[in-house]
Protein backbone atom coordinates (compact mmCIF):
# COMPACT_ATOMS: atom_id res chain seq x y z
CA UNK A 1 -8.19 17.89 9.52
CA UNK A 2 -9.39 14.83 7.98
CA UNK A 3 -12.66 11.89 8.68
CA UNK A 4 -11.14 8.37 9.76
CA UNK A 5 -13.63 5.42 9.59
CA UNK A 6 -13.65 2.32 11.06
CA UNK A 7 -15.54 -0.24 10.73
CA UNK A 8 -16.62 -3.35 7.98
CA UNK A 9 -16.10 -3.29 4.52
CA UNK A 10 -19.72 -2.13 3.72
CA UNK A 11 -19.23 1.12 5.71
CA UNK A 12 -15.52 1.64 4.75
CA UNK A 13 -16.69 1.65 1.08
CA UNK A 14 -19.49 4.05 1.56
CA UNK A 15 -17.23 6.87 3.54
CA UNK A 16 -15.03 5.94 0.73
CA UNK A 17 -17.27 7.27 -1.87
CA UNK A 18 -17.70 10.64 -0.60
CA UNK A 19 -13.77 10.81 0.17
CA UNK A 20 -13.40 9.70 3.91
CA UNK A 21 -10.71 6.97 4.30
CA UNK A 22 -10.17 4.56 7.08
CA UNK A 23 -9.93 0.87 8.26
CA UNK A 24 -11.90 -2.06 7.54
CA UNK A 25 -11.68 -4.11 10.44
CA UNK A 26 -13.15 -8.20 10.60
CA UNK A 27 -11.99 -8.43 14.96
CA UNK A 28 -12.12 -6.30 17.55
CA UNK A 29 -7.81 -6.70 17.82
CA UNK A 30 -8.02 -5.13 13.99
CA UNK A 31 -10.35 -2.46 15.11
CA UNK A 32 -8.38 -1.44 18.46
CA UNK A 33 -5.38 -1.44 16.04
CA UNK A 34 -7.00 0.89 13.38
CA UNK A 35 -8.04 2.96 16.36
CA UNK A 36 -4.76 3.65 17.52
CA UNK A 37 -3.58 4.18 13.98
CA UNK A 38 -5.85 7.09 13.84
CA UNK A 39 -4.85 8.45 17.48
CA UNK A 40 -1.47 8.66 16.22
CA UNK A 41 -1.96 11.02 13.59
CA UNK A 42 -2.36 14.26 13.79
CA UNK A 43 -4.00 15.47 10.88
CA UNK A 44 -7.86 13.03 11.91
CA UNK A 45 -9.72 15.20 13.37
CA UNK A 46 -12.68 12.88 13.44
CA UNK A 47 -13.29 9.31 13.95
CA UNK A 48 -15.94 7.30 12.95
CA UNK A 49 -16.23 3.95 14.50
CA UNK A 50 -18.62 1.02 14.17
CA UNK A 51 -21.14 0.68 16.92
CA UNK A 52 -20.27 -3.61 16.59
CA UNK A 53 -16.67 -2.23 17.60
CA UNK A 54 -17.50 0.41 20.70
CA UNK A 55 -19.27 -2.12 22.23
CA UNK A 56 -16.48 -4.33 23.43
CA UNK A 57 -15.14 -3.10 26.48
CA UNK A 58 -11.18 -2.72 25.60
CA UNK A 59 -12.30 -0.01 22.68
CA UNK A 60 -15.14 1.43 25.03
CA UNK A 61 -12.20 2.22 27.73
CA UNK A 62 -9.85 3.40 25.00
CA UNK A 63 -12.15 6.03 23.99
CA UNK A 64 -13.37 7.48 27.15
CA UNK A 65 -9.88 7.62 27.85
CA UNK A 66 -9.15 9.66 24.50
CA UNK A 67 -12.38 12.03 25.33
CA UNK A 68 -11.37 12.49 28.35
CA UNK A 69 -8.03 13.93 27.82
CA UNK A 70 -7.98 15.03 24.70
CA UNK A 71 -9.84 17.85 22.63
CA UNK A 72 -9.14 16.34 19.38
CA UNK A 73 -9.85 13.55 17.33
CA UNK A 74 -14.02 13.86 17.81
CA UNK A 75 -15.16 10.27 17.90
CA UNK A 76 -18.65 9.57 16.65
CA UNK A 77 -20.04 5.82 17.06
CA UNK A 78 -22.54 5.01 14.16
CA UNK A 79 -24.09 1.99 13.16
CA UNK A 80 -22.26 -0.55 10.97
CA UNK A 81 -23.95 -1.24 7.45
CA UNK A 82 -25.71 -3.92 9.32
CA UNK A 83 -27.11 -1.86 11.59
CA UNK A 84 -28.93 -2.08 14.68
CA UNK A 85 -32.03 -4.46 14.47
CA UNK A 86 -34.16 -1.39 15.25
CA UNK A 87 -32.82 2.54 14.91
CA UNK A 88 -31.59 5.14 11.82
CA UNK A 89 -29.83 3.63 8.36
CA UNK A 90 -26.90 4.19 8.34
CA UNK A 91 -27.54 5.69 4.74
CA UNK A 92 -29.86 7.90 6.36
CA UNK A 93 -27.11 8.98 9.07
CA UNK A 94 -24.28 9.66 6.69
CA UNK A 95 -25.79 11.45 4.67
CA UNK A 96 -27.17 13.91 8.01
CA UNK A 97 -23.66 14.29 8.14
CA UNK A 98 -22.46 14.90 5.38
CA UNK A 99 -25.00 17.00 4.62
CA UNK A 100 -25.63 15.07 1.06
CA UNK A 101 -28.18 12.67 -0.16
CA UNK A 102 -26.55 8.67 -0.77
C-alpha cells in the first residue's frame, strides 16, 4: 500500500522527495477531486491531506464518511507548508513520520 498527499505545491514537493506522490490542489473542488481519486484506488493505503483543505465542510463530511465505513485508506490531516500561525512545522511533522530528518 502506498502514501497519497494532498495538498499545495510546497507540500506535494516535499512528500515528493522522500517518494510519496499525490495531488497539488489550488481550490477546494481540486482537492475534493484528488480526494476521490485516491478513494478509488486500491493500492493508497494512506492519505495525507492539507489541514487548509479538511477544513471546508464538503471534504470534512467526505472523510468522516470514509472513516466511518471503511478500514482503509488511513487519512491523516497535517498542516500545509504554510502552516498554522501557531503549532508543529510541517518539516518537523514529516519527518516524525517518516521517521527521517528533512
Amino acid at each position: 500500500m502506498i502514501g497519497y498527499v494532498i495538498g499545495d505545491s510546497d507540500m506535494i514537493t516535499g512528500f515528493r522527495l522522500v517518494g510519496v506522490e499525490g495531488a497539488e490542489a489550488t481550490t477546494t473542488d481540486e482537492a475534493m477531486q484528488a480526494l476521490s481519486h485516491a478513494l478509488a484506488r486500491s493500492d493508497v493505503g494512506v492519505i495525507i491531506i492539507s489541514e487548509a483543505y479538511f477544513s471546508d465542510p464538503s471534504i470534512r463530511i467526505q472523510v468522516d464518511r470514509v472513516r466511518q465505513e471503511r478500514v482503509t485508506p488511513l487519512i491523516v490531516v497535517l498542516p500545509g507548508s504554510r502552516g498554522p500561525a501557531e503549532g508543529t512545522p510541517l518539516s518537523q511533522t514529516i519527518s516524525r513520520i517518516l521517521g527521517i530528518k528533512l
